[in-house]
Protein backbone atom coordinates (compact mmCIF):
# COMPACT_ATOMS: atom_id res chain seq x y z
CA UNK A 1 -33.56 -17.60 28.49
CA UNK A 2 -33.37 -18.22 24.82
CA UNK A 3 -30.06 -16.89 23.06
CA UNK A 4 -30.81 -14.17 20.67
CA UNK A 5 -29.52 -14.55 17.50
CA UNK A 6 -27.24 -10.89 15.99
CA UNK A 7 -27.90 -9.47 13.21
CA UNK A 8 -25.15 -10.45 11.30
CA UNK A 9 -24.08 -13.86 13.22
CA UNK A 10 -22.17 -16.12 10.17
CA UNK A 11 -21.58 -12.72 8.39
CA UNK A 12 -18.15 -11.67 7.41
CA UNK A 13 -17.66 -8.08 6.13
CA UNK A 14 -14.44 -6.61 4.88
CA UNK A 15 -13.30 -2.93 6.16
CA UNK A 16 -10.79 -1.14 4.80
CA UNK A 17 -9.05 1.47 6.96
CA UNK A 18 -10.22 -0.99 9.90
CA UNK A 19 -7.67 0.55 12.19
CA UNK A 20 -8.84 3.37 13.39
CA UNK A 21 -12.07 6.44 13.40
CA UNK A 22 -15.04 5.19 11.29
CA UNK A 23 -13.78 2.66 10.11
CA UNK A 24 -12.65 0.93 13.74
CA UNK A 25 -16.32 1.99 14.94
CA UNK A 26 -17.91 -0.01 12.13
CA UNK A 27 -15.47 -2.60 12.88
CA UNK A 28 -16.79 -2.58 16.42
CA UNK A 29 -20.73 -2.19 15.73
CA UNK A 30 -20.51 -5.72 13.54
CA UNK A 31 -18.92 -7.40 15.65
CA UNK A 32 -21.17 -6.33 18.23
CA UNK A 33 -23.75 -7.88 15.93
CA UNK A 34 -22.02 -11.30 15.50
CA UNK A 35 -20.28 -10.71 12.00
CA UNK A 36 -16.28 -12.11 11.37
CA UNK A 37 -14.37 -9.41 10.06
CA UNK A 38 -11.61 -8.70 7.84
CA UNK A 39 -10.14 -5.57 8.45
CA UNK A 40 -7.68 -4.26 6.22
CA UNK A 41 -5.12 -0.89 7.26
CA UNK A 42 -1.40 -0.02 6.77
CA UNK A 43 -0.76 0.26 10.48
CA UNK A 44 -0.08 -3.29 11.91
CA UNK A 45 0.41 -2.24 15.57
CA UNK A 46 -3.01 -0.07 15.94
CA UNK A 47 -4.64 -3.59 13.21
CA UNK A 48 -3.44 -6.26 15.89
CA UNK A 49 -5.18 -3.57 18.96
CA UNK A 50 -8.21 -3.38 17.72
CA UNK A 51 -8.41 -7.19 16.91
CA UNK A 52 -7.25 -7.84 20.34
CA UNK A 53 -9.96 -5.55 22.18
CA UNK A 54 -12.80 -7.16 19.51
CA UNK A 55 -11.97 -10.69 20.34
CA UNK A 56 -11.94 -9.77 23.95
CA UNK A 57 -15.27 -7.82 24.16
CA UNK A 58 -17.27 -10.24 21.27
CA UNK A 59 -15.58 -13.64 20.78
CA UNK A 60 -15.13 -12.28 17.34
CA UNK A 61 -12.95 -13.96 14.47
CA UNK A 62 -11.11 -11.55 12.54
CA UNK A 63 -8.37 -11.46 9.83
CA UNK A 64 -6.87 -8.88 9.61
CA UNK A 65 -3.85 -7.37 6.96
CA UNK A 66 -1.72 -5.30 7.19
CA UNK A 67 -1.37 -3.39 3.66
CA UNK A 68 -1.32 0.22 1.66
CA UNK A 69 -4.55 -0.11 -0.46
CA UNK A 70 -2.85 3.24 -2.72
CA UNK A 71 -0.33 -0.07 -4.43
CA UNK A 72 -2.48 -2.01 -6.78
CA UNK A 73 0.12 -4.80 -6.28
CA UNK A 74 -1.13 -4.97 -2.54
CA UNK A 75 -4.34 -5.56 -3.24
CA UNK A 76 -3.81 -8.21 -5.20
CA UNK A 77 -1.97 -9.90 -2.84
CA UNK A 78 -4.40 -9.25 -0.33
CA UNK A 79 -7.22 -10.81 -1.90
CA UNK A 80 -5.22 -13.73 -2.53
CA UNK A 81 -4.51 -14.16 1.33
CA UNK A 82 -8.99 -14.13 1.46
CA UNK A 83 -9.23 -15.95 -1.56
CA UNK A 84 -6.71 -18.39 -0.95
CA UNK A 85 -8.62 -19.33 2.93
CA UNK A 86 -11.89 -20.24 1.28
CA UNK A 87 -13.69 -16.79 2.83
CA UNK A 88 -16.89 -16.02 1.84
CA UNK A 89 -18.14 -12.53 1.95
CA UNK A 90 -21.37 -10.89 2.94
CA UNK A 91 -20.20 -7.12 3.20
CA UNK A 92 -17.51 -4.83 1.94
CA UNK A 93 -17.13 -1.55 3.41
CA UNK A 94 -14.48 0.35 1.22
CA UNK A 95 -13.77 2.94 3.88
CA UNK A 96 -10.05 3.57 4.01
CA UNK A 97 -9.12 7.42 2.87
CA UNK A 98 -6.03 9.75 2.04
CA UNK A 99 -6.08 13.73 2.50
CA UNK A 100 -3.26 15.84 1.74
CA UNK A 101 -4.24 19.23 1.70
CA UNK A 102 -2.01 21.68 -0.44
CA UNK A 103 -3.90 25.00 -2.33
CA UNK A 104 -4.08 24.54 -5.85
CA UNK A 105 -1.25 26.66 -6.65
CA UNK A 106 1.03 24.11 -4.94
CA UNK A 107 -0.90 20.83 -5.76
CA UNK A 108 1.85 18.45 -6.60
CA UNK A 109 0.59 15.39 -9.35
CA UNK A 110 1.99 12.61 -6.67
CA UNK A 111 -0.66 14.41 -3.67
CA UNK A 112 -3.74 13.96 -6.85
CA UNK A 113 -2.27 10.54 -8.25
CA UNK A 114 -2.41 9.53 -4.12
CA UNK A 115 -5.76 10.58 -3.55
CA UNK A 116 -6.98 9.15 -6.38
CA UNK A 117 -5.30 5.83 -5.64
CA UNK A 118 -6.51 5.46 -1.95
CA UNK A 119 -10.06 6.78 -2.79
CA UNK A 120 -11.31 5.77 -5.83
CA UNK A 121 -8.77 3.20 -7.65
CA UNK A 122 -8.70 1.07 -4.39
CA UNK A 123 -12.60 0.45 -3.59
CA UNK A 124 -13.15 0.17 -7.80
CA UNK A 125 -10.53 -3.01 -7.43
CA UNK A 126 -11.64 -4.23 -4.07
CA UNK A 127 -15.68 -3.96 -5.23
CA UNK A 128 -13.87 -5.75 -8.72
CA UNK A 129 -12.33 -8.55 -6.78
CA UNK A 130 -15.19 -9.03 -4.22
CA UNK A 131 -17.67 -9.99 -6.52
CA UNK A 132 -16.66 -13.82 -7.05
CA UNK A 133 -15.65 -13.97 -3.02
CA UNK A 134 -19.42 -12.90 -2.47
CA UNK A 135 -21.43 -15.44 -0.81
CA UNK A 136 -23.75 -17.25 -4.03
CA UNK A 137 -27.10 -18.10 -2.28
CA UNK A 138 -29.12 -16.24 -4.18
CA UNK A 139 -31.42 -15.76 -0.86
CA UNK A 140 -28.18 -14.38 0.84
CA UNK A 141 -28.02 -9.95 0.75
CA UNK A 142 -25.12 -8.85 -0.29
CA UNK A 143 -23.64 -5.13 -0.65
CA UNK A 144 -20.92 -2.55 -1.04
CA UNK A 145 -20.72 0.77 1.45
CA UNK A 146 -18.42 3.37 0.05
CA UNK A 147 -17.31 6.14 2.47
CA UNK A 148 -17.79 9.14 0.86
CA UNK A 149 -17.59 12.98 2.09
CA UNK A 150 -19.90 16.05 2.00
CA UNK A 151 -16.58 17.26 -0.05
CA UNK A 152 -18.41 14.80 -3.12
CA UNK A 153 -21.68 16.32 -2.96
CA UNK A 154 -22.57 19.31 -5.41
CA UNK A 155 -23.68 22.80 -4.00
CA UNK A 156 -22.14 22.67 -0.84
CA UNK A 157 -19.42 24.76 0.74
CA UNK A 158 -15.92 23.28 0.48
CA UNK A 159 -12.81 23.29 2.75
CA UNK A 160 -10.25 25.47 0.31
CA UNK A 161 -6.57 23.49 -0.35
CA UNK A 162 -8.87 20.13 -0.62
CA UNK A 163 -9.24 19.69 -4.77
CA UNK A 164 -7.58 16.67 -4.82
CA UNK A 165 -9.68 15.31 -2.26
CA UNK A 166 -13.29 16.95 -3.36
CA UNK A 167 -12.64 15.54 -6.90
CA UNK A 168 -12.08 12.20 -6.21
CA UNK A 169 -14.98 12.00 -3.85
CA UNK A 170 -16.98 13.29 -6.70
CA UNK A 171 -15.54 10.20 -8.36
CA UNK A 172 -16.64 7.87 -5.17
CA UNK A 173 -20.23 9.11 -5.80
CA UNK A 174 -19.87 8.66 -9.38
CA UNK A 175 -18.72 4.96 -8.91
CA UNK A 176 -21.42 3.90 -6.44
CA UNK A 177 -23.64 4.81 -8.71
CA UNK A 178 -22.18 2.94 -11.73
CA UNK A 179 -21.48 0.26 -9.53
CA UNK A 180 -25.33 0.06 -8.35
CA UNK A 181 -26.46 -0.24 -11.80
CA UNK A 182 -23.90 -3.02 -13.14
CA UNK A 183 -24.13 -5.29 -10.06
CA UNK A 184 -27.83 -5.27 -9.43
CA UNK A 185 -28.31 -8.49 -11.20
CA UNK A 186 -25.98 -10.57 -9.11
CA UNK A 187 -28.03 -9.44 -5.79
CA UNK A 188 -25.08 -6.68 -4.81
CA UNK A 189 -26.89 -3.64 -3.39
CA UNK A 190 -24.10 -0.84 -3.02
CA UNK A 191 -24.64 2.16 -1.57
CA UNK A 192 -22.71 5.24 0.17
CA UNK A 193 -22.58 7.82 3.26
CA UNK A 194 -21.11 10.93 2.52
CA UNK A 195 -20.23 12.84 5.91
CA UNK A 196 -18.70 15.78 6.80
CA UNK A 197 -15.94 16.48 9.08
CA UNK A 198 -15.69 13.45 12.14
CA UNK A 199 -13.82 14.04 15.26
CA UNK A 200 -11.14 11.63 14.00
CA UNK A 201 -6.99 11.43 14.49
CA UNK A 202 -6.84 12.51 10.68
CA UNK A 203 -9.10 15.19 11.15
CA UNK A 204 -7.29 16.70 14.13
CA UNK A 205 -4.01 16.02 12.94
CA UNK A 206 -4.68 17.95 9.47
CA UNK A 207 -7.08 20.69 10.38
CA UNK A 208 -5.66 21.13 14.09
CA UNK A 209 -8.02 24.21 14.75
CA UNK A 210 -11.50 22.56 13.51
CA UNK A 211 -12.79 21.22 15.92
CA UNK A 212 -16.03 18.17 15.14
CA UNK A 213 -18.77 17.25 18.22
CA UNK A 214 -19.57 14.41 16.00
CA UNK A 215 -17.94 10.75 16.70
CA UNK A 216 -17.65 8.30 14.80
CA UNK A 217 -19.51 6.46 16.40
CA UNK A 218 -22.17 8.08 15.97
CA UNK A 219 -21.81 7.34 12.04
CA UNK A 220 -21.20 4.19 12.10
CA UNK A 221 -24.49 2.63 13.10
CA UNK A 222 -25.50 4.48 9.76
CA UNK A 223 -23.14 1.91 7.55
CA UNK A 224 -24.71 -1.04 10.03
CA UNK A 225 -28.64 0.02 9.02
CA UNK A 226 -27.38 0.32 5.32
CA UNK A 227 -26.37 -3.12 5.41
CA UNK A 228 -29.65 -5.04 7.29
CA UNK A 229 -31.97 -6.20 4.55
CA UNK A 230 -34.96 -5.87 6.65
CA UNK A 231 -33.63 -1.71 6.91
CA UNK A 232 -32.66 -1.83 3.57
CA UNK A 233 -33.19 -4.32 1.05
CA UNK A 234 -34.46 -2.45 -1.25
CA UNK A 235 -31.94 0.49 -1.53
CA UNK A 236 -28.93 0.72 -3.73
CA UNK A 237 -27.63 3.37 -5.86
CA UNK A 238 -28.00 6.05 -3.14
CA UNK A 239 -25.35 8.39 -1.54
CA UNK A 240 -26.97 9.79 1.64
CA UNK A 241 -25.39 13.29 2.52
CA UNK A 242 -24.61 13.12 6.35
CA UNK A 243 -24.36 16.98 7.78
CA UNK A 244 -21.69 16.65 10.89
CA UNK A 245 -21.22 19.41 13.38
């Protein structure tokens, strides 16, 4: 029989927070698809795993770095580790997060200059630095997922001691539209999910009695359909709401 040719076979897409939850599902539902990856997370142990079990199960080729994305200075360095071994890319999937919870009477300004580091200032440098690493055929798609939260979208319900956090996924919202607008002339579709609470290590590590039925991978074929141009080629600009359970 004929080989069947992946979606994404010759791809390479860049996830941050690679390492583990979403962003290690959508790490594994690429490369399932045939794309090289470059996954980016600060824990180098759980980094080199998950490259191990992908090469194992898909053949896949992967980079991966080991880095905190809330130091400018890193990710800098980082992209001149991509830059500087001629990578191309097809896909960035800024998906690496920080959540400290504290109530608003206790909300220290390192917990809001953190958040606001990891969830906004990194994906607005990485999307910045991406651009001229995109692949230039014109005929080539080419976009940005940002991993938003229900905690960024307007009339619903928050989680109380999350300010920090619901403000600067406003701000991811905010900057995937803005984003949308300025790189639709180079071919850059960039779009966002915005889910609610994943049964994740963060999730049951900070909120120890909520308890999720939703996986993430049960999300992450979401980011995957986001990303096929024959799904959505024509779609940028949008933050779809997920509601988790």
């Amino acid at each position: 029989m004929p080989s069947v040719t992946k979606r994404f076979t010759n791809k390479t897409v860049l996830i941050t927070g690679g390492s583990r939850g979403l962003g290690k599902a959508i790490a594994n539902d690429f490369a399932s698809e045939g794309a090289n990856l470059i996954l980016i997370a600060r824990n180098k142990v759980q980094l080199n795993d998950v490259k191990k079990n992908l090469i194992t199960k898909y053949n896949s080729e992967i980079l991966t770095i080991d880095t905190d994305l809330g130091n400018t200075h890193n990710i800098n360095s980082a992209f001149k580790l991509i830059k500087d071994q001629n990578i191309k890319l097809d896909y960035v999937i800024n998906n690496a997060g920080y959540l400290k919870p504290q109530s608003i009477f206790e909300l220290e300004i390192e917990t809001w200059t953190n958040t606001f580091n990891v969830n906004v200032t990194a994906p607005l440098l990485i999307s910045q630095k991406s651009i001229s690493l995109f692949n230039q055929d014109p005929k080539s798609d080419k976009a940005i997922i940002n991993i938003s939260s229900l905690s960024g979208i307007p009339q619903i319900e928050k989680f109380p001691n999350m300010t920090s956090y619901i403000a600067a996924k406003h701000a991811v919202n905010g900057l995937t539209e803005g984003l949308s607008v300025e790189l639709k002339d180079k071919g850059i579709r960039v779009n966002a999910i915005a889910p609610g609470a994943i049964n994740t290590d963060m999730l049951r590590s900070l909120f120890p009695n909520y308890h999720s039925q939703t996986e993430s991978s049960e999300i992450s074929p979401i980011v995957i359909q986001l990303c096929d141009p024959k799904v959505s080629k024509y779609l940028t600009g949008t933050i779809i709401p997920i509601q988790c359970n």
